[in-house]
PDB file of N, CA and C in Angstrom:
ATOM      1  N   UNK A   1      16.339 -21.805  21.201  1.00  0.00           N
ATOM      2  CA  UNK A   1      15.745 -23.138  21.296  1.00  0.00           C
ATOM      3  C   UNK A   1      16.806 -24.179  20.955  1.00  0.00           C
ATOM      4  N   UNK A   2      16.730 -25.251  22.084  1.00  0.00           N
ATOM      5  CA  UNK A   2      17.492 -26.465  21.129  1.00  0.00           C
ATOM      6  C   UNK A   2      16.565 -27.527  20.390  1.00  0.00           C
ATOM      7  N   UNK A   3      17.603 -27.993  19.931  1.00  0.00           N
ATOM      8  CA  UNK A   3      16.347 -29.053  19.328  1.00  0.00           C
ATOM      9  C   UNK A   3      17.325 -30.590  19.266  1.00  0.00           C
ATOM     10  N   UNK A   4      16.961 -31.791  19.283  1.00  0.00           N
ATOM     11  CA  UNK A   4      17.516 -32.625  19.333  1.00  0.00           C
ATOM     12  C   UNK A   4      17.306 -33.949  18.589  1.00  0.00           C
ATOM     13  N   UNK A   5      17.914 -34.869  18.207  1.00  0.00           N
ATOM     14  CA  UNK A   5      17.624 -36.106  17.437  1.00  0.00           C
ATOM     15  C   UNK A   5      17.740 -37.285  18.686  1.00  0.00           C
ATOM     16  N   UNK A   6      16.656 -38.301  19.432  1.00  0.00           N
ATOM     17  CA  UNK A   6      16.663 -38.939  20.627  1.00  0.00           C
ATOM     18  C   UNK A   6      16.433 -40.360  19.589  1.00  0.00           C
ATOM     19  N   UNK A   7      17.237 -41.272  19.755  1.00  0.00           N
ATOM     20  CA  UNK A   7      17.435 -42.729  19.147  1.00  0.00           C
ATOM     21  C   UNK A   7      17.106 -43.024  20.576  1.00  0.00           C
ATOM     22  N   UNK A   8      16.042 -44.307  20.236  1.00  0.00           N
ATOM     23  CA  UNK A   8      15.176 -45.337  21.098  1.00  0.00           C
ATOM     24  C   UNK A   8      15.343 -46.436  20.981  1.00  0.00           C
ATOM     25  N   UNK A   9      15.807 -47.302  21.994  1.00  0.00           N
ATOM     26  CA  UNK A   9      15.675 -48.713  21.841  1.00  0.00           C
ATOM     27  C   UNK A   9      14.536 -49.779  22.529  1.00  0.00           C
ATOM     28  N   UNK A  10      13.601 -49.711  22.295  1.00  0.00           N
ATOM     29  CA  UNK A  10      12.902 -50.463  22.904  1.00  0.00           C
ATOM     30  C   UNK A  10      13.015 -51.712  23.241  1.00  0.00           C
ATOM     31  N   UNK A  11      11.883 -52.648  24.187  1.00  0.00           N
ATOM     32  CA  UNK A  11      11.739 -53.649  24.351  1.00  0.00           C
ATOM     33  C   UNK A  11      11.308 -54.511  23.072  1.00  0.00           C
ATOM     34  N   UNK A  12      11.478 -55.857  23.019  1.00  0.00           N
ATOM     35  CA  UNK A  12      11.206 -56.104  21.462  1.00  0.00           C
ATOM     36  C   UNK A  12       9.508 -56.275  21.190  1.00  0.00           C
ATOM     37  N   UNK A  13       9.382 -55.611  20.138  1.00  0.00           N
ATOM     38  CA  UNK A  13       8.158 -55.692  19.838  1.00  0.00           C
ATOM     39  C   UNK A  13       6.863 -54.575  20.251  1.00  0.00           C
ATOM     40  N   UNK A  14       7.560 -53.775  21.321  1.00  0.00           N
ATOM     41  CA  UNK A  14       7.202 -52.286  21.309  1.00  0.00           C
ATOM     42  C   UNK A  14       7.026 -50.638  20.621  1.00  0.00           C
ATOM     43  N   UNK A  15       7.938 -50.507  19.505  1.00  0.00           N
ATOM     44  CA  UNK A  15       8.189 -49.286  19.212  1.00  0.00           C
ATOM     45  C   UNK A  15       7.526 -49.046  18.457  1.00  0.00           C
ATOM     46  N   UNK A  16       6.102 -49.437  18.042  1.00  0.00           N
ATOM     47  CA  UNK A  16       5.085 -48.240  17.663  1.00  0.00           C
ATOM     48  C   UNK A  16       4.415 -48.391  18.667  1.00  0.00           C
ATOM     49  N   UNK A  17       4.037 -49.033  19.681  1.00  0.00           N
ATOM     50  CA  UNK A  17       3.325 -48.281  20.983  1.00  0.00           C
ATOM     51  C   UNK A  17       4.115 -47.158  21.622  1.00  0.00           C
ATOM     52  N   UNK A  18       5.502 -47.773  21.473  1.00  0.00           N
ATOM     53  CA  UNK A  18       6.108 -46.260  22.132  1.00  0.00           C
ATOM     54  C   UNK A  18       6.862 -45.212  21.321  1.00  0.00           C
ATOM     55  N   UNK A  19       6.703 -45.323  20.200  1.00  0.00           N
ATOM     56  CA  UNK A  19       6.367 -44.253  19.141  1.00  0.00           C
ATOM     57  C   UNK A  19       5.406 -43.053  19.544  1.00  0.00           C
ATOM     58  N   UNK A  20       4.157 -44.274  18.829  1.00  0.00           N
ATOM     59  CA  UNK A  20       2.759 -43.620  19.438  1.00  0.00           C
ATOM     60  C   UNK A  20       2.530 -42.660  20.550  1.00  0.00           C
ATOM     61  N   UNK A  21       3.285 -42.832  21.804  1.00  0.00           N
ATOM     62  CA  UNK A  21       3.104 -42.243  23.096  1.00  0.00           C
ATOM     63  C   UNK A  21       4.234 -41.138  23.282  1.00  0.00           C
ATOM     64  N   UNK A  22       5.226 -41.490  22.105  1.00  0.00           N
ATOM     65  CA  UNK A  22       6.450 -40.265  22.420  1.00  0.00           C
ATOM     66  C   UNK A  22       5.526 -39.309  21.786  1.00  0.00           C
ATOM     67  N   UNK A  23       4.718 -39.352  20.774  1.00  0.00           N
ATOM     68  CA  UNK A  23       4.475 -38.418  19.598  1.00  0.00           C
ATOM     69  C   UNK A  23       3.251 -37.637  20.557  1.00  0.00           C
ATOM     70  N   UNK A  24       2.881 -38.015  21.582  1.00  0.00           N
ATOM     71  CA  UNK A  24       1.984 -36.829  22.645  1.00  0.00           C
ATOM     72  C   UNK A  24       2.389 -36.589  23.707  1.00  0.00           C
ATOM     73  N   UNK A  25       3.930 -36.176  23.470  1.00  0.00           N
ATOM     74  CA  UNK A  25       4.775 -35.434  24.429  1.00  0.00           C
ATOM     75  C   UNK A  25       4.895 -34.257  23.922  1.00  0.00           C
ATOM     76  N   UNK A  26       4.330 -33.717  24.813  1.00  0.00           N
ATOM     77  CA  UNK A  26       5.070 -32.026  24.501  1.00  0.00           C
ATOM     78  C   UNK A  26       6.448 -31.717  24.342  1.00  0.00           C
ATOM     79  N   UNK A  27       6.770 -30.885  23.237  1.00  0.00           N
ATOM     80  CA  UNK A  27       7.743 -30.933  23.156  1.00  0.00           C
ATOM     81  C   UNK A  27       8.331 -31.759  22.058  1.00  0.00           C
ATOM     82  N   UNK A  28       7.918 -32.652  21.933  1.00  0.00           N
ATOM     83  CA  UNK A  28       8.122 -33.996  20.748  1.00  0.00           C
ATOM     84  C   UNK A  28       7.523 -33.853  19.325  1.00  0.00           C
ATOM     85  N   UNK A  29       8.836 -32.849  18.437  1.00  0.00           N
ATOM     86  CA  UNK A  29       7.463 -32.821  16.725  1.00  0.00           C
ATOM     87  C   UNK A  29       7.179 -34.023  15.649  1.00  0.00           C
ATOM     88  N   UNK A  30       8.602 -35.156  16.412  1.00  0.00           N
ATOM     89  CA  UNK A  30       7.520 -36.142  15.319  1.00  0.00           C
ATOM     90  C   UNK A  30       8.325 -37.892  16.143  1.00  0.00           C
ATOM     91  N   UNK A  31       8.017 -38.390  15.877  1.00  0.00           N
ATOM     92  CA  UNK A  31       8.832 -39.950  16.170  1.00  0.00           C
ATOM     93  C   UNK A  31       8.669 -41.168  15.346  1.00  0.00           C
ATOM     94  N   UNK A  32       9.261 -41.847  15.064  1.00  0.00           N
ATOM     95  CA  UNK A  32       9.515 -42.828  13.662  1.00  0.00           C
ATOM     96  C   UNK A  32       9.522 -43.889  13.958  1.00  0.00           C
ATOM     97  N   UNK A  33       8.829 -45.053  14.103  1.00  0.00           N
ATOM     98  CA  UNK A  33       9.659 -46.670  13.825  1.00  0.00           C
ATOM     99  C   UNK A  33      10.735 -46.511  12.916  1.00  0.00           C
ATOM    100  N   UNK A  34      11.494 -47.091  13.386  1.00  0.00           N
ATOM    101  CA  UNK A  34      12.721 -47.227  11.952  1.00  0.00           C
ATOM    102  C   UNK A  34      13.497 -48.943  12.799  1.00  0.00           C
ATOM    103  N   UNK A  35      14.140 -49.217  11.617  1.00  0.00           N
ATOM    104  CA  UNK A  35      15.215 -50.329  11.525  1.00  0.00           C
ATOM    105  C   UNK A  35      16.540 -50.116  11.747  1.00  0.00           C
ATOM    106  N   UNK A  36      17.456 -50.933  12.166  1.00  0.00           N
ATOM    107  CA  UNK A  36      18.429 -50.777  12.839  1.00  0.00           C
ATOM    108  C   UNK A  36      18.602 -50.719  13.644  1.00  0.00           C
ATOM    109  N   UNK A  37      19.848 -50.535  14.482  1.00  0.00           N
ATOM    110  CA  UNK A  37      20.318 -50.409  15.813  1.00  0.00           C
ATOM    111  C   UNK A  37      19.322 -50.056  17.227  1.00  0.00           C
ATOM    112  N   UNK A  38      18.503 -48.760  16.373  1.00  0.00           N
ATOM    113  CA  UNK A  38      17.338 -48.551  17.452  1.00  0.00           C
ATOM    114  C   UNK A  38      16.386 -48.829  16.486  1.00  0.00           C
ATOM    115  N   UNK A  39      15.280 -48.272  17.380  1.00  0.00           N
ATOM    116  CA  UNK A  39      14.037 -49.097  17.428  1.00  0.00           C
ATOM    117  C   UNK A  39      12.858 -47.478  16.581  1.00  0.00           C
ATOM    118  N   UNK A  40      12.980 -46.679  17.262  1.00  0.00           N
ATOM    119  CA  UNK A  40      12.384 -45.271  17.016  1.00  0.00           C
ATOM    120  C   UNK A  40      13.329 -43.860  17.185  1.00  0.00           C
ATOM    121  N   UNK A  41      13.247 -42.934  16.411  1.00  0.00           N
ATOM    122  CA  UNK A  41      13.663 -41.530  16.308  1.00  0.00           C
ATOM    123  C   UNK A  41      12.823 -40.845  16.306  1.00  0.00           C
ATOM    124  N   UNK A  42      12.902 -39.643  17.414  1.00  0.00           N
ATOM    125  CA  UNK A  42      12.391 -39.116  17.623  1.00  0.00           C
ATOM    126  C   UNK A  42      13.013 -37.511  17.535  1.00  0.00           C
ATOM    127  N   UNK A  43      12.343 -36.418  16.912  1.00  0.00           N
ATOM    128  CA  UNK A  43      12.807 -34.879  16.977  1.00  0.00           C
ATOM    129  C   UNK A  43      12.130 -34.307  18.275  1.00  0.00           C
ATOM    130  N   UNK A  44      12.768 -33.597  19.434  1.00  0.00           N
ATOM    131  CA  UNK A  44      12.270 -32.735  20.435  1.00  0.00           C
ATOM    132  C   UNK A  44      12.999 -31.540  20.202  1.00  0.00           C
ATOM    133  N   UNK A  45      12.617 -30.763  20.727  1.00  0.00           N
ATOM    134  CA  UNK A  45      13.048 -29.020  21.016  1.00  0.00           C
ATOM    135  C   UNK A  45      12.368 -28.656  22.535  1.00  0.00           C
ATOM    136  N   UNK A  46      13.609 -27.513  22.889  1.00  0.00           N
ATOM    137  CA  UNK A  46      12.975 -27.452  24.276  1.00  0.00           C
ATOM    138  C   UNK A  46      13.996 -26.223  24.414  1.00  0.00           C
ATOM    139  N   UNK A  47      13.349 -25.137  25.249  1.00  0.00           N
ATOM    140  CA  UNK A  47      14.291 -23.817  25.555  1.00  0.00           C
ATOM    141  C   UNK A  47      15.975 -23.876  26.004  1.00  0.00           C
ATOM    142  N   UNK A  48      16.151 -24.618  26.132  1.00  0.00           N
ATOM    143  CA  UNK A  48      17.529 -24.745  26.838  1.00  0.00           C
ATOM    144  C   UNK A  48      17.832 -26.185  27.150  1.00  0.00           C
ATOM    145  N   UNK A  49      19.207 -26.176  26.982  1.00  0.00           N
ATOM    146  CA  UNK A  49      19.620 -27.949  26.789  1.00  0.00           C
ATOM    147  C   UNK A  49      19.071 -28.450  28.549  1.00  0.00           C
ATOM    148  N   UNK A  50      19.069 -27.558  29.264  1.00  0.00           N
ATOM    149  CA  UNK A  50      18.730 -28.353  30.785  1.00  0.00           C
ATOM    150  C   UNK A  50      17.116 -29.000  30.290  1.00  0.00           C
ATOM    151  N   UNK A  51      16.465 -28.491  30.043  1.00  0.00           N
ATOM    152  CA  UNK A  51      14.919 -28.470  29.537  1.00  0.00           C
ATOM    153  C   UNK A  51      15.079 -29.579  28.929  1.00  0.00           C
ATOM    154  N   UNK A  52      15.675 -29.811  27.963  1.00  0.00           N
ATOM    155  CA  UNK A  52      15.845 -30.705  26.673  1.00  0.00           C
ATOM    156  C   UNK A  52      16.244 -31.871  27.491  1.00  0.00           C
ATOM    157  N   UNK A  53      17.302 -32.043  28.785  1.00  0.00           N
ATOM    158  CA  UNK A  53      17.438 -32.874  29.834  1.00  0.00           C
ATOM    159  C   UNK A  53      16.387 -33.625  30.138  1.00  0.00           C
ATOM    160  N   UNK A  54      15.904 -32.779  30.947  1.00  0.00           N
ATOM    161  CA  UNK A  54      14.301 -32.927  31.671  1.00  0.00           C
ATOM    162  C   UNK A  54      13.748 -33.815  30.786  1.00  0.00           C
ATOM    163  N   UNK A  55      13.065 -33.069  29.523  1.00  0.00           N
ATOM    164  CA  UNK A  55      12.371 -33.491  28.758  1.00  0.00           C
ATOM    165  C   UNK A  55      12.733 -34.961  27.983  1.00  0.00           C
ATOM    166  N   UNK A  56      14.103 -35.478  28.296  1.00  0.00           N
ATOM    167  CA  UNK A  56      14.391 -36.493  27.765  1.00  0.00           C
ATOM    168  C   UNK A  56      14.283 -37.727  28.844  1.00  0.00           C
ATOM    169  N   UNK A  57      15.106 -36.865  30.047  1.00  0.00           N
ATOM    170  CA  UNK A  57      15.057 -37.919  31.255  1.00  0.00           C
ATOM    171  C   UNK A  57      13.732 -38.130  32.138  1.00  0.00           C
ATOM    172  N   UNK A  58      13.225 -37.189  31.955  1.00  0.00           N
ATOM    173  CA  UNK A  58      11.332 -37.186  33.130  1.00  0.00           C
ATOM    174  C   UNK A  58      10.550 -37.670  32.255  1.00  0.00           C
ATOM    175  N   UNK A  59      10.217 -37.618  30.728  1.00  0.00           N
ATOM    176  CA  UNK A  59       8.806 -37.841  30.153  1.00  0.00           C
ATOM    177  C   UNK A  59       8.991 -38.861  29.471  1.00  0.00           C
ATOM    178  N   UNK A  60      10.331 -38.766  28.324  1.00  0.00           N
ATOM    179  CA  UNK A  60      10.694 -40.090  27.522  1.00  0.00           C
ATOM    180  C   UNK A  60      11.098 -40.925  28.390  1.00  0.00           C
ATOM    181  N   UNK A  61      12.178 -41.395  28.673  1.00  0.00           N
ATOM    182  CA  UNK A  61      12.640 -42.315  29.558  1.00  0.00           C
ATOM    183  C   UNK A  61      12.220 -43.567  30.546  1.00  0.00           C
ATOM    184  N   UNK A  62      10.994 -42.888  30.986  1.00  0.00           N
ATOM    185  CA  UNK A  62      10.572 -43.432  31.839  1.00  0.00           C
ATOM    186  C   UNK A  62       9.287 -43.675  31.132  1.00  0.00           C
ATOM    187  N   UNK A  63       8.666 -43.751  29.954  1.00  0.00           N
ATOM    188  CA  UNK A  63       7.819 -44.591  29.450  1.00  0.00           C
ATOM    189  C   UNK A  63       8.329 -46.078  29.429  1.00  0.00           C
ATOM    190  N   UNK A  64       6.966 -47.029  29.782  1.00  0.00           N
ATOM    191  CA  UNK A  64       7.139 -48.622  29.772  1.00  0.00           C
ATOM    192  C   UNK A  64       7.941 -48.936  28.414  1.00  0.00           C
ATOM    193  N   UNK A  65       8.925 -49.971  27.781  1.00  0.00           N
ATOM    194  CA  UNK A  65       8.785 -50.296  27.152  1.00  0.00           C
ATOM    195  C   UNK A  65      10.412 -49.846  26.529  1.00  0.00           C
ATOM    196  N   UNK A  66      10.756 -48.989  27.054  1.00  0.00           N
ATOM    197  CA  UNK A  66      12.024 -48.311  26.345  1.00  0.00           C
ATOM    198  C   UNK A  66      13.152 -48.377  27.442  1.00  0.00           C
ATOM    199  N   UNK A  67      14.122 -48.958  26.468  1.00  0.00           N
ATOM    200  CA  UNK A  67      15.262 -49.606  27.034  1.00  0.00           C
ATOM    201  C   UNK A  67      16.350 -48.955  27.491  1.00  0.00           C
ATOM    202  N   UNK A  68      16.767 -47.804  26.484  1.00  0.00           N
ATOM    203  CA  UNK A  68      17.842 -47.176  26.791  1.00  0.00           C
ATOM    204  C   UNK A  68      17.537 -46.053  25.496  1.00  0.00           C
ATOM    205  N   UNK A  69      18.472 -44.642  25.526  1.00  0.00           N
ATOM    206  CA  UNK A  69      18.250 -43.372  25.155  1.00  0.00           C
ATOM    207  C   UNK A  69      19.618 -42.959  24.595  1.00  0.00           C
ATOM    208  N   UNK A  70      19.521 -42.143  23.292  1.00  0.00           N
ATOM    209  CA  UNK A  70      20.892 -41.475  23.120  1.00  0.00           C
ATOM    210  C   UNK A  70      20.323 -40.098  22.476  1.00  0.00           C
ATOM    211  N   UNK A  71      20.608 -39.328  23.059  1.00  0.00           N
ATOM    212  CA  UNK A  71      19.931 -37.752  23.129  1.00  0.00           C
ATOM    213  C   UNK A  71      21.143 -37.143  21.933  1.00  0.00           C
ATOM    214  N   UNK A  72      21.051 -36.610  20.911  1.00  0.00           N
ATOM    215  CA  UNK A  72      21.971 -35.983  20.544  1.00  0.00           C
ATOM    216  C   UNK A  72      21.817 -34.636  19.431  1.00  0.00           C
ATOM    217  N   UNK A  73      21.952 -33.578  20.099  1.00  0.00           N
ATOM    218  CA  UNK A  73      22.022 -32.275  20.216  1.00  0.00           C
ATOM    219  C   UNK A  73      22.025 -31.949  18.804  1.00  0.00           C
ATOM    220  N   UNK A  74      21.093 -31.156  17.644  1.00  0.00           N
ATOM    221  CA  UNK A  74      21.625 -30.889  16.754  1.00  0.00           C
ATOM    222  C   UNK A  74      22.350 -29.585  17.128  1.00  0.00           C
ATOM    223  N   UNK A  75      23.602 -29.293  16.018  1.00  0.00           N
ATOM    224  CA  UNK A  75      24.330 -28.049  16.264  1.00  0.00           C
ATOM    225  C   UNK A  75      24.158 -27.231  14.700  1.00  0.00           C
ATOM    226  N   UNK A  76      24.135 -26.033  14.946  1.00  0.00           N
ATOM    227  CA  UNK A  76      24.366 -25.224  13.698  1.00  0.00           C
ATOM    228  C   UNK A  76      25.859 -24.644  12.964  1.00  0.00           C
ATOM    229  N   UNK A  77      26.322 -25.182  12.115  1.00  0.00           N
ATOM    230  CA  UNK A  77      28.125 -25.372  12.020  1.00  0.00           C
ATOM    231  C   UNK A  77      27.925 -24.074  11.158  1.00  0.00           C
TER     232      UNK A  77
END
């Protein structure tokens, strides 16, 4: 399994609606308002980084409201 840390930038004044809507994505175990740079963090896991693709570029992404995406891979050192 991978699993990943996805920083959200929303439109202003969006990111607990699109919090809210990441967090009933499959695939998606939790998502955060937070402060700073972005807007929401979100944890996904998905069988294989292509999946984890998919799952970032087909379901997140293309919700209303969200601006831009930085997908980044946790690794086990």
């Amino acid at each position: 399994m991978v699993q990943a840390y996805i920083l959200i930038q929303t439109e202003v004044g969006r990111a607990a609606e699109v919090a809210e809507r990441i967090r009933g994505i499959e695939g998606v175990a939790e998502a955060h308002d937070v402060t700073g740079p972005y807007d929401v963090i979100a944890q996904a896991g998905a069988d294989d980084i292509d999946s984890l693709g998919s799952l970032v570029v087909a379901r997140i992404q293309r919700l209303d409201g969200i601006a831009r995406t930085l997908t980044c891979p946790i690794v086990n050192i």
